[in-house]
PDB file of N, CA and C in Angstrom:
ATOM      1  N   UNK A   1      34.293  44.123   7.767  1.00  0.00           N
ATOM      2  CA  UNK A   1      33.072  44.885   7.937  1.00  0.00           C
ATOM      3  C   UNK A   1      32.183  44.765   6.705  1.00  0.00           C
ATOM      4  N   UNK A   2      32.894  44.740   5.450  1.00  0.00           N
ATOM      5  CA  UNK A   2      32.027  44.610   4.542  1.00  0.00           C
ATOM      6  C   UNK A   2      30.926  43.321   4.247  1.00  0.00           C
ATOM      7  N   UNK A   3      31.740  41.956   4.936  1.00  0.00           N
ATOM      8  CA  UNK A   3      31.398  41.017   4.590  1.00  0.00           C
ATOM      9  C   UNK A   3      30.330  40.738   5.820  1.00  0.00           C
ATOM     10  N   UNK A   4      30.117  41.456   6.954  1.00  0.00           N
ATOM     11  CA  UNK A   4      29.441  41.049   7.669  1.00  0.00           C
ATOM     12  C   UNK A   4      27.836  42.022   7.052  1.00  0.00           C
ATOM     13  N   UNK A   5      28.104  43.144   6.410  1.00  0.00           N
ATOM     14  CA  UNK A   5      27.254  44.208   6.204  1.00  0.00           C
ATOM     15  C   UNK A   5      26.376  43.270   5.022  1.00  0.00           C
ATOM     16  N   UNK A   6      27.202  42.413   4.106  1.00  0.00           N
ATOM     17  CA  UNK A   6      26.475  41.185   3.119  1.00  0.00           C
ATOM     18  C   UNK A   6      25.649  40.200   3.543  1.00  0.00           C
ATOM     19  N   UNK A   7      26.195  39.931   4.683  1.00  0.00           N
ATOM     20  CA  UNK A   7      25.273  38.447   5.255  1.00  0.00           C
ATOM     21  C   UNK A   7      23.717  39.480   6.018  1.00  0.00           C
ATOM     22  N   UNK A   8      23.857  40.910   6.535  1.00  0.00           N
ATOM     23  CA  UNK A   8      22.685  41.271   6.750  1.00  0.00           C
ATOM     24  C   UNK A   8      21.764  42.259   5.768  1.00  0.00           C
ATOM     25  N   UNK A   9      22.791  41.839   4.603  1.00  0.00           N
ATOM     26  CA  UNK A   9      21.347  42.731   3.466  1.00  0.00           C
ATOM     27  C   UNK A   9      21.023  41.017   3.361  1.00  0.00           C
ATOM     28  N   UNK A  10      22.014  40.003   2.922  1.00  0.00           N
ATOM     29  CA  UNK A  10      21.273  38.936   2.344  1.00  0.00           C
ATOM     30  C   UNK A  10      19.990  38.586   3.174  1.00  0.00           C
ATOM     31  N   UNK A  11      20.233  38.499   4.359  1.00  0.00           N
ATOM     32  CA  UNK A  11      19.127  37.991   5.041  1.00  0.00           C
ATOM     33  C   UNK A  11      17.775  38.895   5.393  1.00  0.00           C
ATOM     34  N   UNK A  12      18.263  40.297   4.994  1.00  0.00           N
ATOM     35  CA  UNK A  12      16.817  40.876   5.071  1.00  0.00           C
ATOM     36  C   UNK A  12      16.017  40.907   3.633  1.00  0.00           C
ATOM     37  N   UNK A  13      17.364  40.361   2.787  1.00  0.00           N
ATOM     38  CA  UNK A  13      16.190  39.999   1.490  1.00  0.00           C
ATOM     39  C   UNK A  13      15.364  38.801   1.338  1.00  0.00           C
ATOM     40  N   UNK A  14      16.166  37.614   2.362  1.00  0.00           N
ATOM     41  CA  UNK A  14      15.480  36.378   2.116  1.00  0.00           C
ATOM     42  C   UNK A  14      14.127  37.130   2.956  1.00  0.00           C
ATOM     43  N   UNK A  15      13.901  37.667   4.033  1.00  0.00           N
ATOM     44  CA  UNK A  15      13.084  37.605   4.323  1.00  0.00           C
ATOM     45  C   UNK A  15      12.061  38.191   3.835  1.00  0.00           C
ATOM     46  N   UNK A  16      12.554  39.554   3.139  1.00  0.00           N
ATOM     47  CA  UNK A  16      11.089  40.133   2.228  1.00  0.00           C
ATOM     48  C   UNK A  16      10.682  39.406   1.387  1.00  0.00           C
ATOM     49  N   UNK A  17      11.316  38.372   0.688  1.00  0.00           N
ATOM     50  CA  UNK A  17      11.296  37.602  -0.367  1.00  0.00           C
ATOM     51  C   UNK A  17      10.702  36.796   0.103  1.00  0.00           C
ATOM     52  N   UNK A  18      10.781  36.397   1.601  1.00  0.00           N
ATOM     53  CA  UNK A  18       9.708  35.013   2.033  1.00  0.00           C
ATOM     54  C   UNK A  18       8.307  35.807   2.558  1.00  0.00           C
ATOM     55  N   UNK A  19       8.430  36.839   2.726  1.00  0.00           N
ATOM     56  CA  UNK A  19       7.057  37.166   3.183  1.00  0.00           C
ATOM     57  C   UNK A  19       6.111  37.549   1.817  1.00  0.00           C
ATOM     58  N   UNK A  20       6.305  37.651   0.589  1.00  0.00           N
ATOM     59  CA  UNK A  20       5.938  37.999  -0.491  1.00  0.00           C
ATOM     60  C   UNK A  20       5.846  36.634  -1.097  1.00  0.00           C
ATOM     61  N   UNK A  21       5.618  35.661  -0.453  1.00  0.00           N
ATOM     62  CA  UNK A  21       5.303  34.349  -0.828  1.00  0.00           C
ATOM     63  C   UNK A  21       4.021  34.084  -1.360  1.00  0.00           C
ATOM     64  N   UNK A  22       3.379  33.295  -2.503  1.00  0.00           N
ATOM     65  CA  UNK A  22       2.084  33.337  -2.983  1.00  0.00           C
ATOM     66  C   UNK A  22       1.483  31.745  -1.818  1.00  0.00           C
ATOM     67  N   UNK A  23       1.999  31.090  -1.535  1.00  0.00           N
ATOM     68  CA  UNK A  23       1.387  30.701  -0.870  1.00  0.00           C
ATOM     69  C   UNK A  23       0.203  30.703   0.829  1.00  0.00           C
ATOM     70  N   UNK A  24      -1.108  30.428   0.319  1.00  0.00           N
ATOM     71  CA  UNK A  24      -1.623  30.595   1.552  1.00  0.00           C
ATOM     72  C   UNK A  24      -1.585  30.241   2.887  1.00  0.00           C
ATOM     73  N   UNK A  25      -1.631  31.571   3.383  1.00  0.00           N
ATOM     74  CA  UNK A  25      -1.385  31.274   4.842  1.00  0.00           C
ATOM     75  C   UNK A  25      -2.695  31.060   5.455  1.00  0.00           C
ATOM     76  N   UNK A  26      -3.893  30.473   5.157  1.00  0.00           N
ATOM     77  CA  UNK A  26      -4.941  30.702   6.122  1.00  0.00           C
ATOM     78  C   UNK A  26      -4.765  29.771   7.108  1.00  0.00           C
ATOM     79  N   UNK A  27      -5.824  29.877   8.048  1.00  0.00           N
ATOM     80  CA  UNK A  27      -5.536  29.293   9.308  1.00  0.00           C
ATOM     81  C   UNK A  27      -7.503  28.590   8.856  1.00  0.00           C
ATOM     82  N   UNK A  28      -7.245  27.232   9.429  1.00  0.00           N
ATOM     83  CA  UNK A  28      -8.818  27.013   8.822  1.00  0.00           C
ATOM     84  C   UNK A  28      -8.869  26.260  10.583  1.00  0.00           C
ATOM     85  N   UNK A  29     -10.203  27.440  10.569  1.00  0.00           N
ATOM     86  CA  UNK A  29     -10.990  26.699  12.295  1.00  0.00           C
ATOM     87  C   UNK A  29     -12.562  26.556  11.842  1.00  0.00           C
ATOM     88  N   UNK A  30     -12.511  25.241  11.623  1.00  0.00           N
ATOM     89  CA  UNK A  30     -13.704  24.628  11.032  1.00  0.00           C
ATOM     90  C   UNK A  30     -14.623  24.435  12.171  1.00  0.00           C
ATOM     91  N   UNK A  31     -15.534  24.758  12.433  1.00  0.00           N
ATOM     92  CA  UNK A  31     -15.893  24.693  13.864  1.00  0.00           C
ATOM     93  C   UNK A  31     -17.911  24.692  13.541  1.00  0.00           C
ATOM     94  N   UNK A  32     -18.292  24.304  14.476  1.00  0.00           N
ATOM     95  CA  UNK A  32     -20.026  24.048  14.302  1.00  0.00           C
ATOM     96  C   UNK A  32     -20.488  25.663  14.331  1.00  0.00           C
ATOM     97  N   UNK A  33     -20.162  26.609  14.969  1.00  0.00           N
ATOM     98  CA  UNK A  33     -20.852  27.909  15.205  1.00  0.00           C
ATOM     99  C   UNK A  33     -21.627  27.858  16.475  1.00  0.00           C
ATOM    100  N   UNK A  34     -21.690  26.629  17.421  1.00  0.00           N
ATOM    101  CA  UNK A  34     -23.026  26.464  18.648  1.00  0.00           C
ATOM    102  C   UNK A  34     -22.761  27.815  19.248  1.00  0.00           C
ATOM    103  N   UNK A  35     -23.589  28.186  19.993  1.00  0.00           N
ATOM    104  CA  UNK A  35     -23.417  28.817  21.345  1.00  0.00           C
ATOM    105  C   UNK A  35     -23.672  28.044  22.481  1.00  0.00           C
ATOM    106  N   UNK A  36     -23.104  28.185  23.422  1.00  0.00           N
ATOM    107  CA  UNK A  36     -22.786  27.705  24.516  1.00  0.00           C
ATOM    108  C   UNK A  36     -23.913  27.029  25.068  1.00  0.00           C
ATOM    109  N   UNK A  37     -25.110  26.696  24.910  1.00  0.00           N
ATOM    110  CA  UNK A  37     -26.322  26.083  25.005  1.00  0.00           C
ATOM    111  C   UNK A  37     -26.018  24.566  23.309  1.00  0.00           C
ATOM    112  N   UNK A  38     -25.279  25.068  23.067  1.00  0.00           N
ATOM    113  CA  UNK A  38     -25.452  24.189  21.394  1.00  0.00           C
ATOM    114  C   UNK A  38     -25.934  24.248  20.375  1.00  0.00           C
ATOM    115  N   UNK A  39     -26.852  25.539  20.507  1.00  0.00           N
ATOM    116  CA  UNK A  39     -27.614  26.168  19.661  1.00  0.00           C
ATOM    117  C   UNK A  39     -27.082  26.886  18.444  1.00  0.00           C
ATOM    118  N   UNK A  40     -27.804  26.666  17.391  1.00  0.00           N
ATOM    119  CA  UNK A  40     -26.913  27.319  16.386  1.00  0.00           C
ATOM    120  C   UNK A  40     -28.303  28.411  15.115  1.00  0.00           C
ATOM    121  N   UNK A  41     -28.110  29.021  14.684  1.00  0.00           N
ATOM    122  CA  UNK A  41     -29.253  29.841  14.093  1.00  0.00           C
ATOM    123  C   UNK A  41     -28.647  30.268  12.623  1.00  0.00           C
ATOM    124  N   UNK A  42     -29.291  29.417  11.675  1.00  0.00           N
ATOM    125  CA  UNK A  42     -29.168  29.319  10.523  1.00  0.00           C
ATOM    126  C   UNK A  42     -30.058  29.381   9.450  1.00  0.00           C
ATOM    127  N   UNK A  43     -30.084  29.720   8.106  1.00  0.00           N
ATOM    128  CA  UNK A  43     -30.599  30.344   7.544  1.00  0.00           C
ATOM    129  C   UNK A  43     -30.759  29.571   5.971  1.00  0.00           C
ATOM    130  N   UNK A  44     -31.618  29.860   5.289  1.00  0.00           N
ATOM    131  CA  UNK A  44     -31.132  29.063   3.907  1.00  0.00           C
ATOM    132  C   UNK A  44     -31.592  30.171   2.610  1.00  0.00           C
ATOM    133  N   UNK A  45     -31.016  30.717   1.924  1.00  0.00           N
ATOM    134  CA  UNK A  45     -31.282  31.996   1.264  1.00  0.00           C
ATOM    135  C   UNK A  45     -30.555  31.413  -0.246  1.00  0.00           C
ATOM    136  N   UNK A  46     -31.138  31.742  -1.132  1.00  0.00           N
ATOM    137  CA  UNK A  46     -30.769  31.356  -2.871  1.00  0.00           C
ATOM    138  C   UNK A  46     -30.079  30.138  -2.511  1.00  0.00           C
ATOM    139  N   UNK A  47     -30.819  28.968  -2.327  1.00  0.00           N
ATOM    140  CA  UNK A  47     -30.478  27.714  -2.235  1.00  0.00           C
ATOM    141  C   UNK A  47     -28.577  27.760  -1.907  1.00  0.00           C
ATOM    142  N   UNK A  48     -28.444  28.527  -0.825  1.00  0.00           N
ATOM    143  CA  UNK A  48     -27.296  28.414  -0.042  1.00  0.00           C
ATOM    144  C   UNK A  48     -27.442  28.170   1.826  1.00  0.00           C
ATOM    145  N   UNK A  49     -26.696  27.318   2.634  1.00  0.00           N
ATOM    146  CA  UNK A  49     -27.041  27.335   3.846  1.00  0.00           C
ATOM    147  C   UNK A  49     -25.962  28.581   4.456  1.00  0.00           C
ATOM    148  N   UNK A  50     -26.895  29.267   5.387  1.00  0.00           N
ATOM    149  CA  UNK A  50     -26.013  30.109   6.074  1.00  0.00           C
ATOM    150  C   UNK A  50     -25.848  30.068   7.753  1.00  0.00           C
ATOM    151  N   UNK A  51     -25.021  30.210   8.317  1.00  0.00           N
ATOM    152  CA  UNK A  51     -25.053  29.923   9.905  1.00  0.00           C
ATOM    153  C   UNK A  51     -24.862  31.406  10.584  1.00  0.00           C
ATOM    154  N   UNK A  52     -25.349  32.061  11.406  1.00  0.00           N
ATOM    155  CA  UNK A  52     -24.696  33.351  12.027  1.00  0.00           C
ATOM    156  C   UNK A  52     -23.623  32.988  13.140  1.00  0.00           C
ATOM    157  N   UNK A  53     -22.788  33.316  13.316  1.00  0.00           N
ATOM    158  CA  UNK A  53     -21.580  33.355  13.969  1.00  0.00           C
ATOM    159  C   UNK A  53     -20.943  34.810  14.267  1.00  0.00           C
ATOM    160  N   UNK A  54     -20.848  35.023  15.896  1.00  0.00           N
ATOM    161  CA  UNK A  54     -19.975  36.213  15.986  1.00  0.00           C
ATOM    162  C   UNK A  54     -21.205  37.389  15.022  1.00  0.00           C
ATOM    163  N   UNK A  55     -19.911  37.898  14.406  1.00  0.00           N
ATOM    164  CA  UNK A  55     -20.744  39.098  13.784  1.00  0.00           C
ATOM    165  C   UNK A  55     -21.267  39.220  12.762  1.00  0.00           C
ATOM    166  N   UNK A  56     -21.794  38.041  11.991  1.00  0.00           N
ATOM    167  CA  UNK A  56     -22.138  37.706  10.898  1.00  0.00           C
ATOM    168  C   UNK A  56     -22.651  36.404  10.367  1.00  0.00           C
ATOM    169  N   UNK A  57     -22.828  36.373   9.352  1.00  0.00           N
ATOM    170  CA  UNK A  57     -23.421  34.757   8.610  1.00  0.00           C
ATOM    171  C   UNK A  57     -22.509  33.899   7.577  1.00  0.00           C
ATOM    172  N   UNK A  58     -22.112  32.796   7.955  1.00  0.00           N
ATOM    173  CA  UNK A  58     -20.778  32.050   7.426  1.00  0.00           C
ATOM    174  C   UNK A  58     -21.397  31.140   6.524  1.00  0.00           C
ATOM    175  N   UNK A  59     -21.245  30.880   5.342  1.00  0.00           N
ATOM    176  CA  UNK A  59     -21.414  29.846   4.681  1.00  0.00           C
ATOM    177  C   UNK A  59     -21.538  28.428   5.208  1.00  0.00           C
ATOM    178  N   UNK A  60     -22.263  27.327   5.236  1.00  0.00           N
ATOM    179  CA  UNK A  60     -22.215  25.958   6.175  1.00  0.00           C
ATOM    180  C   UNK A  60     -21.896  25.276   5.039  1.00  0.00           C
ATOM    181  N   UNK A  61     -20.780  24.074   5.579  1.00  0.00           N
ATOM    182  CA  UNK A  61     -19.953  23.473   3.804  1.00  0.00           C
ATOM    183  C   UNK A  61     -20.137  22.029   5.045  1.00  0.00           C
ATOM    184  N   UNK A  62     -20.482  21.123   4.371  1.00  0.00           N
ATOM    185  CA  UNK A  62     -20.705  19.863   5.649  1.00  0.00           C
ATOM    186  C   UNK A  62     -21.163  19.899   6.857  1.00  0.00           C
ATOM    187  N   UNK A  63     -21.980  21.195   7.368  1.00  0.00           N
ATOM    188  CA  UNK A  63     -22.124  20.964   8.550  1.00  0.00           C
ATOM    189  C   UNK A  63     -21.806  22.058   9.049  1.00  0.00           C
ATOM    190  N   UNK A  64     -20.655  22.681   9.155  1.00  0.00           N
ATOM    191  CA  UNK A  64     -19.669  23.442  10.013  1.00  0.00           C
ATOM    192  C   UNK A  64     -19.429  24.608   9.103  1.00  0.00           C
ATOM    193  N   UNK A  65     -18.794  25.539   9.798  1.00  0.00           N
ATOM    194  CA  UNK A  65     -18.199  26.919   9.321  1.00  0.00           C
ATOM    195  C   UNK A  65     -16.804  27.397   9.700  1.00  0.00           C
ATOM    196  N   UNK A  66     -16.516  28.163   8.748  1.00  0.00           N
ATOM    197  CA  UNK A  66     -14.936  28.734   8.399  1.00  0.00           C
ATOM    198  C   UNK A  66     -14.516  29.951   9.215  1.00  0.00           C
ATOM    199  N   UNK A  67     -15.027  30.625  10.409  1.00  0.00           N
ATOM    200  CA  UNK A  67     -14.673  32.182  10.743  1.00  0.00           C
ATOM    201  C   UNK A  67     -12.639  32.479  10.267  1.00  0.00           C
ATOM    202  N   UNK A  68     -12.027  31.458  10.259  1.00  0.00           N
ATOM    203  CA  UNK A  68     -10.208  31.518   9.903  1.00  0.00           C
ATOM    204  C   UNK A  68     -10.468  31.901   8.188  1.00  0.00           C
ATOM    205  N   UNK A  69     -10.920  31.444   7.769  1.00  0.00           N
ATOM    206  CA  UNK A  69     -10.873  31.834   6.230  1.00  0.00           C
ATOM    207  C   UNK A  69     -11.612  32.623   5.340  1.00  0.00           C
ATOM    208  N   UNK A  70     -12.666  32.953   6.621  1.00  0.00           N
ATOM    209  CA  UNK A  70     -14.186  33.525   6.007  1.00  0.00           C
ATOM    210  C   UNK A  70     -14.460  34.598   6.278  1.00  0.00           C
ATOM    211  N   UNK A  71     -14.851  35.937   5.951  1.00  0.00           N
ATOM    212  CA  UNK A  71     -15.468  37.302   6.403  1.00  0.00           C
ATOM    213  C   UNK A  71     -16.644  36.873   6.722  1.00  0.00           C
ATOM    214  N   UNK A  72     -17.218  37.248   7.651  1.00  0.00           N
ATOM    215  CA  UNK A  72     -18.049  37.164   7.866  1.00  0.00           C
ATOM    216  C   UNK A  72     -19.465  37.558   6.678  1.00  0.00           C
ATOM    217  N   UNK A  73     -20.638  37.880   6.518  1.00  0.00           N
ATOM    218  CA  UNK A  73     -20.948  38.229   5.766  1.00  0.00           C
ATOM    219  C   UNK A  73     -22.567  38.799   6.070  1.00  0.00           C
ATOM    220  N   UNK A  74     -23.063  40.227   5.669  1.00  0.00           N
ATOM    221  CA  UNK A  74     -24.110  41.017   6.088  1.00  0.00           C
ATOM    222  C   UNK A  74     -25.585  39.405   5.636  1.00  0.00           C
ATOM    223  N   UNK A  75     -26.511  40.016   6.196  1.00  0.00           N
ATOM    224  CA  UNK A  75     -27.588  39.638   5.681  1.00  0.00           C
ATOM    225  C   UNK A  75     -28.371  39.731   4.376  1.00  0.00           C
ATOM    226  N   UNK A  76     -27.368  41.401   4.507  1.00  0.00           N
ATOM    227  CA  UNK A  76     -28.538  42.300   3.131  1.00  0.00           C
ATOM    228  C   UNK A  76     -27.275  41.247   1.598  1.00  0.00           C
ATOM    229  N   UNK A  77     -25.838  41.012   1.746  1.00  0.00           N
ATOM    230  CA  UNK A  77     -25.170  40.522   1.532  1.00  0.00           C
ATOM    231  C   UNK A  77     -25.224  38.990   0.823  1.00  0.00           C
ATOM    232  N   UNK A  78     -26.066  38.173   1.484  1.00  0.00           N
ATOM    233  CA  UNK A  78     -26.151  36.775   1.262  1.00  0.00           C
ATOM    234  C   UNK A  78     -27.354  37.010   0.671  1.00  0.00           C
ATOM    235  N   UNK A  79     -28.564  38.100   0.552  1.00  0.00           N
ATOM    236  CA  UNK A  79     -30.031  37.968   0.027  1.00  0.00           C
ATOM    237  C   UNK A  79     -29.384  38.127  -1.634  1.00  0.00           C
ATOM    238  N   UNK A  80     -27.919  38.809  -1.552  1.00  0.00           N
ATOM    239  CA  UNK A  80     -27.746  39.160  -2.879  1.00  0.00           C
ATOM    240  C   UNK A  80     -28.305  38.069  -4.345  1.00  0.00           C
ATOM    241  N   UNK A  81     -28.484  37.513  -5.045  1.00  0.00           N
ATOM    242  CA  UNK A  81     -28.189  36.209  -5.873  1.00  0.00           C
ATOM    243  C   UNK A  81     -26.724  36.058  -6.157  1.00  0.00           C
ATOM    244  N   UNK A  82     -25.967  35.151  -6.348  1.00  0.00           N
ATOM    245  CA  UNK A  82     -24.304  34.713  -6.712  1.00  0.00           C
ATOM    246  C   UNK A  82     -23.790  35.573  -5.326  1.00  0.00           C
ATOM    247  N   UNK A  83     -24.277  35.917  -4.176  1.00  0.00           N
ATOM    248  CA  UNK A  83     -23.196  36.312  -3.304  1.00  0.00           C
ATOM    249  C   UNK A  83     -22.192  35.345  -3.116  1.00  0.00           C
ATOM    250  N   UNK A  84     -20.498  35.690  -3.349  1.00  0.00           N
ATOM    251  CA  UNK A  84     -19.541  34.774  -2.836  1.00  0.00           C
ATOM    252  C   UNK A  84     -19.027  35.328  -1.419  1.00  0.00           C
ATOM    253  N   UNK A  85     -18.681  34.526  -0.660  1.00  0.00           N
ATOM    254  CA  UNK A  85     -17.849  34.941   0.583  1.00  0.00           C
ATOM    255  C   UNK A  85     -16.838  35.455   0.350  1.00  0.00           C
ATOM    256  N   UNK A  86     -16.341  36.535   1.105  1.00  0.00           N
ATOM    257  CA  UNK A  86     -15.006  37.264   1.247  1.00  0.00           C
ATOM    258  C   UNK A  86     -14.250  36.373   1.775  1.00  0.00           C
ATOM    259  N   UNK A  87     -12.944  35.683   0.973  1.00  0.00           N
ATOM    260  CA  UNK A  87     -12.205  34.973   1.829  1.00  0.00           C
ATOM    261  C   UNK A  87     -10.691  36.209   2.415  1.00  0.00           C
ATOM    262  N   UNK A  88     -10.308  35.402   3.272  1.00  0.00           N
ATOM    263  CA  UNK A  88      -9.336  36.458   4.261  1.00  0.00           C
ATOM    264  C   UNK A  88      -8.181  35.921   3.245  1.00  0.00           C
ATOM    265  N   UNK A  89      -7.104  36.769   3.271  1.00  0.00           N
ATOM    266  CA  UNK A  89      -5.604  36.713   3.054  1.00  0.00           C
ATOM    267  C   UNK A  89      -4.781  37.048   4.351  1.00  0.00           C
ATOM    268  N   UNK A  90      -3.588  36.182   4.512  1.00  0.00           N
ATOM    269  CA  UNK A  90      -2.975  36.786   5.640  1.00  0.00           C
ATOM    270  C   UNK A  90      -1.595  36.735   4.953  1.00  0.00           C
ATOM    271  N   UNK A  91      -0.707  37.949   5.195  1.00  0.00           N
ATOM    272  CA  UNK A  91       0.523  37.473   4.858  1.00  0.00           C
ATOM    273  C   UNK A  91       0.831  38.471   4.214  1.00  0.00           C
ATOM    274  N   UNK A  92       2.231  38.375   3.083  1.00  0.00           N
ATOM    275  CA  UNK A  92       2.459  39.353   2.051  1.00  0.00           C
ATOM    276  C   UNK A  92       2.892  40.408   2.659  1.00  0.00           C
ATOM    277  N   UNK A  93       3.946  40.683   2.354  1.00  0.00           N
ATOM    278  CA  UNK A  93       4.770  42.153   1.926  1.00  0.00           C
ATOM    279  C   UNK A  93       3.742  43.150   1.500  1.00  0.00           C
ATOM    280  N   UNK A  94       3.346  44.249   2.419  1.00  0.00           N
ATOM    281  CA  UNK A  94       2.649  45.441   2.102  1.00  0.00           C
ATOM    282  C   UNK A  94       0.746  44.895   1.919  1.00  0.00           C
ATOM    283  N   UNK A  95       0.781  43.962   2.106  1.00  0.00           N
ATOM    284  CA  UNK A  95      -0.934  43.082   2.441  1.00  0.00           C
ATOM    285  C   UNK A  95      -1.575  43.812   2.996  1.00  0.00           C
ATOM    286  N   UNK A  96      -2.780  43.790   2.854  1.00  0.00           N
ATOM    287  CA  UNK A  96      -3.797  44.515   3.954  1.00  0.00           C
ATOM    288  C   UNK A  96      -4.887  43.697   4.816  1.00  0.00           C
ATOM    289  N   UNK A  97      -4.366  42.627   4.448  1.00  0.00           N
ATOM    290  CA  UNK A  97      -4.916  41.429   5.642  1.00  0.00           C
ATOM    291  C   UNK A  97      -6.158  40.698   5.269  1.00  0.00           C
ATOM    292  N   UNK A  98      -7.248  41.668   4.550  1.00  0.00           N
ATOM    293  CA  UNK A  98      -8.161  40.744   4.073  1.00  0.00           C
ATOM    294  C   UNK A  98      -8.479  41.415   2.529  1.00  0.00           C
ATOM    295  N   UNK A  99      -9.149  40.708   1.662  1.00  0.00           N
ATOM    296  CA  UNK A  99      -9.650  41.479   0.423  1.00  0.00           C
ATOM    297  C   UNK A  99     -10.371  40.400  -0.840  1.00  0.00           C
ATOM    298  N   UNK A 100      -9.897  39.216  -1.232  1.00  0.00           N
ATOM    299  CA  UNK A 100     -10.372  38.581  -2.175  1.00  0.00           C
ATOM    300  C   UNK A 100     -11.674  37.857  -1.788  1.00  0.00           C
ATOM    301  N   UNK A 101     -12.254  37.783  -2.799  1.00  0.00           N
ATOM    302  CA  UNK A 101     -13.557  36.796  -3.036  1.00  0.00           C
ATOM    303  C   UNK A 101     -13.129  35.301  -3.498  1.00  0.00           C
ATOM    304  N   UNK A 102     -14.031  34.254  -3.142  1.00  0.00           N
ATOM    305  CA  UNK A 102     -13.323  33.141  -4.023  1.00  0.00           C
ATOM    306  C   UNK A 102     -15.296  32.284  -4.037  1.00  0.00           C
ATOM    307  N   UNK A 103     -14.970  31.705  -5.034  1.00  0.00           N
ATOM    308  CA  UNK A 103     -16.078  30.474  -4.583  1.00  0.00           C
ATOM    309  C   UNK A 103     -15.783  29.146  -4.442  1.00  0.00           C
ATOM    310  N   UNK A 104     -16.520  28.076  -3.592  1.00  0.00           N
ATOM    311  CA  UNK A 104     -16.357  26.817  -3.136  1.00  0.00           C
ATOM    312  C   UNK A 104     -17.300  26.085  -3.996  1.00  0.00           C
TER     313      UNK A 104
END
């Protein structure tokens, strides 16, 4: 009994231990932003391009936009000067799913 009670602490430690991993988990869906016509409505504010998507305005990096890695981002938001995008976190032991800034 004891030795079976070892193999299930070990393994619920590997697993907190793997979910507390620093590596990123994002999911990247690089995608144009069209709407269903192909249309896309974009913006260019402190020599940055912006695309609206869904519920917000995504940074355009080649062309295309990030909604997997990207918060979306207000209007009043991108007029800022140096606005960076909220990038998402997924993952982590006790995480709250989204929170850091980063720049590209």
């Amino acid at each position: 009994m004891k030795r079976s009670s070892t193999i299930i602490l070990g393994v619920v430690l590997l697993a907190a231990i793997s979910s507390c991993s620093d590596q990123p988990k994002e999911k990247d869906e690089w995608i144009t932003g069209a709407d269903h016509n192909g249309r896309t409505r974009d913006t260019l504010i402190n020599n940055q391009q912006y695309r609206h998507y869904s519920l917000g305005w995504f940074l355009i990096v080649n062309g295309v936009i990030n909604p997997g890695r990207y918060q979306p981002s207000s209007l009043s938001q991108i007029r800022t000067p140096g606005h960076v995008p909220a990038h998402i976190r997924s993952g982590g032991f006790g995480s709250t799913g989204r929170g850091s800034s980063v720049s590209e």
